[in-house]
Each structure stands twice: as C-alpha cells, then as structure tokens.
C-alpha atoms as a PDB file:
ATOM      1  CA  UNK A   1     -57.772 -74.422 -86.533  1.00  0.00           C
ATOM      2  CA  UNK A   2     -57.809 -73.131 -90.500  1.00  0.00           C
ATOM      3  CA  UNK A   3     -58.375 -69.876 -90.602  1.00  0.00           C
ATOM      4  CA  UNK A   4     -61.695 -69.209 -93.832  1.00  0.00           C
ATOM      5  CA  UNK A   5     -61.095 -66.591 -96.301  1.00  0.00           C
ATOM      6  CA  UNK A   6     -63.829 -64.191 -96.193  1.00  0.00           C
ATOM      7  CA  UNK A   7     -66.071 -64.026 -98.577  1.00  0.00           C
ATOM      8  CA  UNK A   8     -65.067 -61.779-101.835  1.00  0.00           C
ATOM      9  CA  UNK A   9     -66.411 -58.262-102.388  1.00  0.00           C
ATOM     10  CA  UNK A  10     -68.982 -58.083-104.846  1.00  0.00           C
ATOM     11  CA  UNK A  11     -68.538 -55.913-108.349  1.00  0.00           C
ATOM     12  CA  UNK A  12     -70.493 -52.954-106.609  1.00  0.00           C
ATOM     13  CA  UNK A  13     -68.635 -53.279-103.105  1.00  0.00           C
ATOM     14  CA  UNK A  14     -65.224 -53.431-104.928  1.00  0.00           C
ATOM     15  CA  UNK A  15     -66.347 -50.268-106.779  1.00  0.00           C
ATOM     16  CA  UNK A  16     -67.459 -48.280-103.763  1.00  0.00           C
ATOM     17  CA  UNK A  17     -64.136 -50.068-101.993  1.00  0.00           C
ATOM     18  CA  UNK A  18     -61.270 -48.838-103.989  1.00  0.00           C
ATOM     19  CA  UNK A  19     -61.810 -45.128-104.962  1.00  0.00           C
ATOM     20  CA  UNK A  20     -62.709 -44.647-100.832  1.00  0.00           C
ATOM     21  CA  UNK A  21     -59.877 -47.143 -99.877  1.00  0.00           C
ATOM     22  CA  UNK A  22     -57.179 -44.869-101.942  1.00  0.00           C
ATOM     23  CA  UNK A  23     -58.077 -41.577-100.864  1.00  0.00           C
ATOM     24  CA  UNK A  24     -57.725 -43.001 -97.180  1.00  0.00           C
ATOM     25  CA  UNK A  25     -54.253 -44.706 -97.852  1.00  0.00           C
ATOM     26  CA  UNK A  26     -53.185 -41.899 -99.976  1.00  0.00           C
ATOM     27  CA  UNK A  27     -54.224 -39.093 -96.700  1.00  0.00           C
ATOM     28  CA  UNK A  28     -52.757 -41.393 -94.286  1.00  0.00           C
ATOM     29  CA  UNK A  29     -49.366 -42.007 -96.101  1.00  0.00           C
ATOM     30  CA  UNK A  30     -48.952 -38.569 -96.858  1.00  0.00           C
ATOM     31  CA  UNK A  31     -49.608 -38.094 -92.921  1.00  0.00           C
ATOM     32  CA  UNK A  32     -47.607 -40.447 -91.540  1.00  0.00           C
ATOM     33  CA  UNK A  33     -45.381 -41.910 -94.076  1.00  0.00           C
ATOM     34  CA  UNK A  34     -45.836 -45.507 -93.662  1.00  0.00           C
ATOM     35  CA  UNK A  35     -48.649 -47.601 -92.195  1.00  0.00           C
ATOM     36  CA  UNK A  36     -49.412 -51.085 -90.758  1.00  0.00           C
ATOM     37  CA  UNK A  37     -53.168 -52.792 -91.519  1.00  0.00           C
ATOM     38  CA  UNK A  38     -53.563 -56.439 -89.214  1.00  0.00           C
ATOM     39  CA  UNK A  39     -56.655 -56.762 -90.602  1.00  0.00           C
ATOM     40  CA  UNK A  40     -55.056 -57.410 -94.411  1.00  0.00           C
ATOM     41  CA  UNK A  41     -54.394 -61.152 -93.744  1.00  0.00           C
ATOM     42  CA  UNK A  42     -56.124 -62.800 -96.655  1.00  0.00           C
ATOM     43  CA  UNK A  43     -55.115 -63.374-100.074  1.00  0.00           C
ATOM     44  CA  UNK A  44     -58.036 -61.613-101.267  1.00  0.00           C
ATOM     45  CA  UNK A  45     -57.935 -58.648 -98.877  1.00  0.00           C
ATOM     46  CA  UNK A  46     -53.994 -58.036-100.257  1.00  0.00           C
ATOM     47  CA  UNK A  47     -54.774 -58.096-103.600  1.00  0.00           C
ATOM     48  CA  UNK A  48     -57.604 -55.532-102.848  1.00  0.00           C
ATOM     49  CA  UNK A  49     -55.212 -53.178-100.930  1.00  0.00           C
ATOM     50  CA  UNK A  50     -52.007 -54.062-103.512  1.00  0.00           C
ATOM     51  CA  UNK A  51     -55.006 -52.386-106.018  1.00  0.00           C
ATOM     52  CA  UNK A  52     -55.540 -49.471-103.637  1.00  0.00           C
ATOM     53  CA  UNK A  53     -51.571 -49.219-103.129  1.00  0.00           C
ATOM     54  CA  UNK A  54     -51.225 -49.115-107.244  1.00  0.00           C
ATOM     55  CA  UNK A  55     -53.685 -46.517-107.217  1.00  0.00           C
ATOM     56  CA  UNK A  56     -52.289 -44.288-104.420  1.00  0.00           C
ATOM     57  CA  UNK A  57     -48.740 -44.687-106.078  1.00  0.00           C
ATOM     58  CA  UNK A  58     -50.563 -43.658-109.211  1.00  0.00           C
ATOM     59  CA  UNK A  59     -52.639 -40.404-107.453  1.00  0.00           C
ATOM     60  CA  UNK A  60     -49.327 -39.313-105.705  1.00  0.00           C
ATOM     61  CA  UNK A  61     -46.910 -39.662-108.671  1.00  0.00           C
ATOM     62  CA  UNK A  62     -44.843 -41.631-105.589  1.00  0.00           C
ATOM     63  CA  UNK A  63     -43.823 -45.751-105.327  1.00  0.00           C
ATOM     64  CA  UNK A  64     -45.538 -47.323-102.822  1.00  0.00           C
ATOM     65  CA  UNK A  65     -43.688 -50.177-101.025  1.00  0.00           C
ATOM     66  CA  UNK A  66     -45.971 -52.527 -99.434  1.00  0.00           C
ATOM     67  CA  UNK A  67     -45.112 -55.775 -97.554  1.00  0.00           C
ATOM     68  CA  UNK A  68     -47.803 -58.863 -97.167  1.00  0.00           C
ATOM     69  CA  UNK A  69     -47.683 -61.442 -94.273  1.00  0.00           C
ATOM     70  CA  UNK A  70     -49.949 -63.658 -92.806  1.00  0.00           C
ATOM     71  CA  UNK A  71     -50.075 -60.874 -89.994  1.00  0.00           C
ATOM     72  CA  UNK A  72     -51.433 -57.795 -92.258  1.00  0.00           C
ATOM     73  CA  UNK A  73     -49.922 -55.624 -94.549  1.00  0.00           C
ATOM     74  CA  UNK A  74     -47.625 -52.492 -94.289  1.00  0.00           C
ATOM     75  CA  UNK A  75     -47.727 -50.010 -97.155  1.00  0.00           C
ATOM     76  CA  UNK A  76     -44.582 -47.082 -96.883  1.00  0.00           C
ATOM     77  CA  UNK A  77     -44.525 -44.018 -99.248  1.00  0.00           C
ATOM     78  CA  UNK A  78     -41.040 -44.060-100.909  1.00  0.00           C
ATOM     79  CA  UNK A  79     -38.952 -40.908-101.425  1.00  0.00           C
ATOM     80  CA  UNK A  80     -38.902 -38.971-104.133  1.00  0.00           C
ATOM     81  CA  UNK A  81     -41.568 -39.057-107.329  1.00  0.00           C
ATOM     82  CA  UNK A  82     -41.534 -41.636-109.720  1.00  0.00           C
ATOM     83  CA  UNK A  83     -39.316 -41.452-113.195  1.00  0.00           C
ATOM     84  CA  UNK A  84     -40.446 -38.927-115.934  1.00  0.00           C
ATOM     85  CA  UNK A  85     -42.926 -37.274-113.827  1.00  0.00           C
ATOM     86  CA  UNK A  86     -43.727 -34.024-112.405  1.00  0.00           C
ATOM     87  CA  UNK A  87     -45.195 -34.122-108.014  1.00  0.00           C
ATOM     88  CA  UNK A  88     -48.910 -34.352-107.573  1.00  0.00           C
ATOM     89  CA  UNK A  89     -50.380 -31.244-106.912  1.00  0.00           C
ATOM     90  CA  UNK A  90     -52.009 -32.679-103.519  1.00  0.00           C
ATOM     91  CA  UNK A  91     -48.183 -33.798-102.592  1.00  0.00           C
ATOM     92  CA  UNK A  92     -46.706 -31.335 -99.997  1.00  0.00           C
END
C-alpha cells in the first residue's frame, strides 16, 4: 500500500509551526541531547523540521546533526559552539 503525503502546512500554519517547533527542539535538545521524532516520515514534514533544526542550531550558537529516514527523524546537539561565535546565553 503507498503511503500519501499529508497535505502541506499553509503560510499561517508554517508561521505559527516553526517559531513553536524551535523553542520545543531547542528545550528538548538542551535536555536530553539528542532526540528521535517517528512521526517525521514525509518529505515535507523533514524539510519543515530540517527548518526548525537550522533555526535551533542558529538560537543555540550549536550544529545540529539530524538524520532523515523513511522511519522519522533524529536531530543530536553537537559539542561545542559553532566557529567565530560566542555560547547562547540560554546554553548551560
């Protein structure tokens, strides 16, 4: 049976999606490190969270590594800061 990709998020969902979707990521990887979503098993749903991941890396100062499968998507905060810049101030 073929599996249907959902249907997209609209201008105004993606809006409302990403700002709350990168706080969440960004709490939960400083929590926990690293983090496994089954439910990112779309091409459209891993470009939204490879946005989010971008962002987070972006709000920490920190690479995020994230790996895509047809099973989900795992996102792992990386050591250290990125080149050239100082820690986030939320960064323990």
């Amino acid at each position: 049976m073929e599996r249907r990709e959902p249907t997209p998020l609209t201008p105004d969902e993606l809006a409302r999606f990403l700002p709350a979707m990168t706080d969440w990521l960004a709490r939960e990887l400083l929590e926990k490190g690293s983090l496994r979503l089954a439910a990112v098993d779309t091409p459209g749903n891993q470009r939204n969270f490879q946005e989010v991941a971008h962002r987070v890396s972006a709000l920490l100062q920190r690479r995020v590594i994230t790996v895509s499968s047809s099973h989900g998507m795992t996102f792992e905060l990386a050591d250290g800061q990125l080149a050239g810049q100082e820690r986030s101030a939320i960064t323990p």
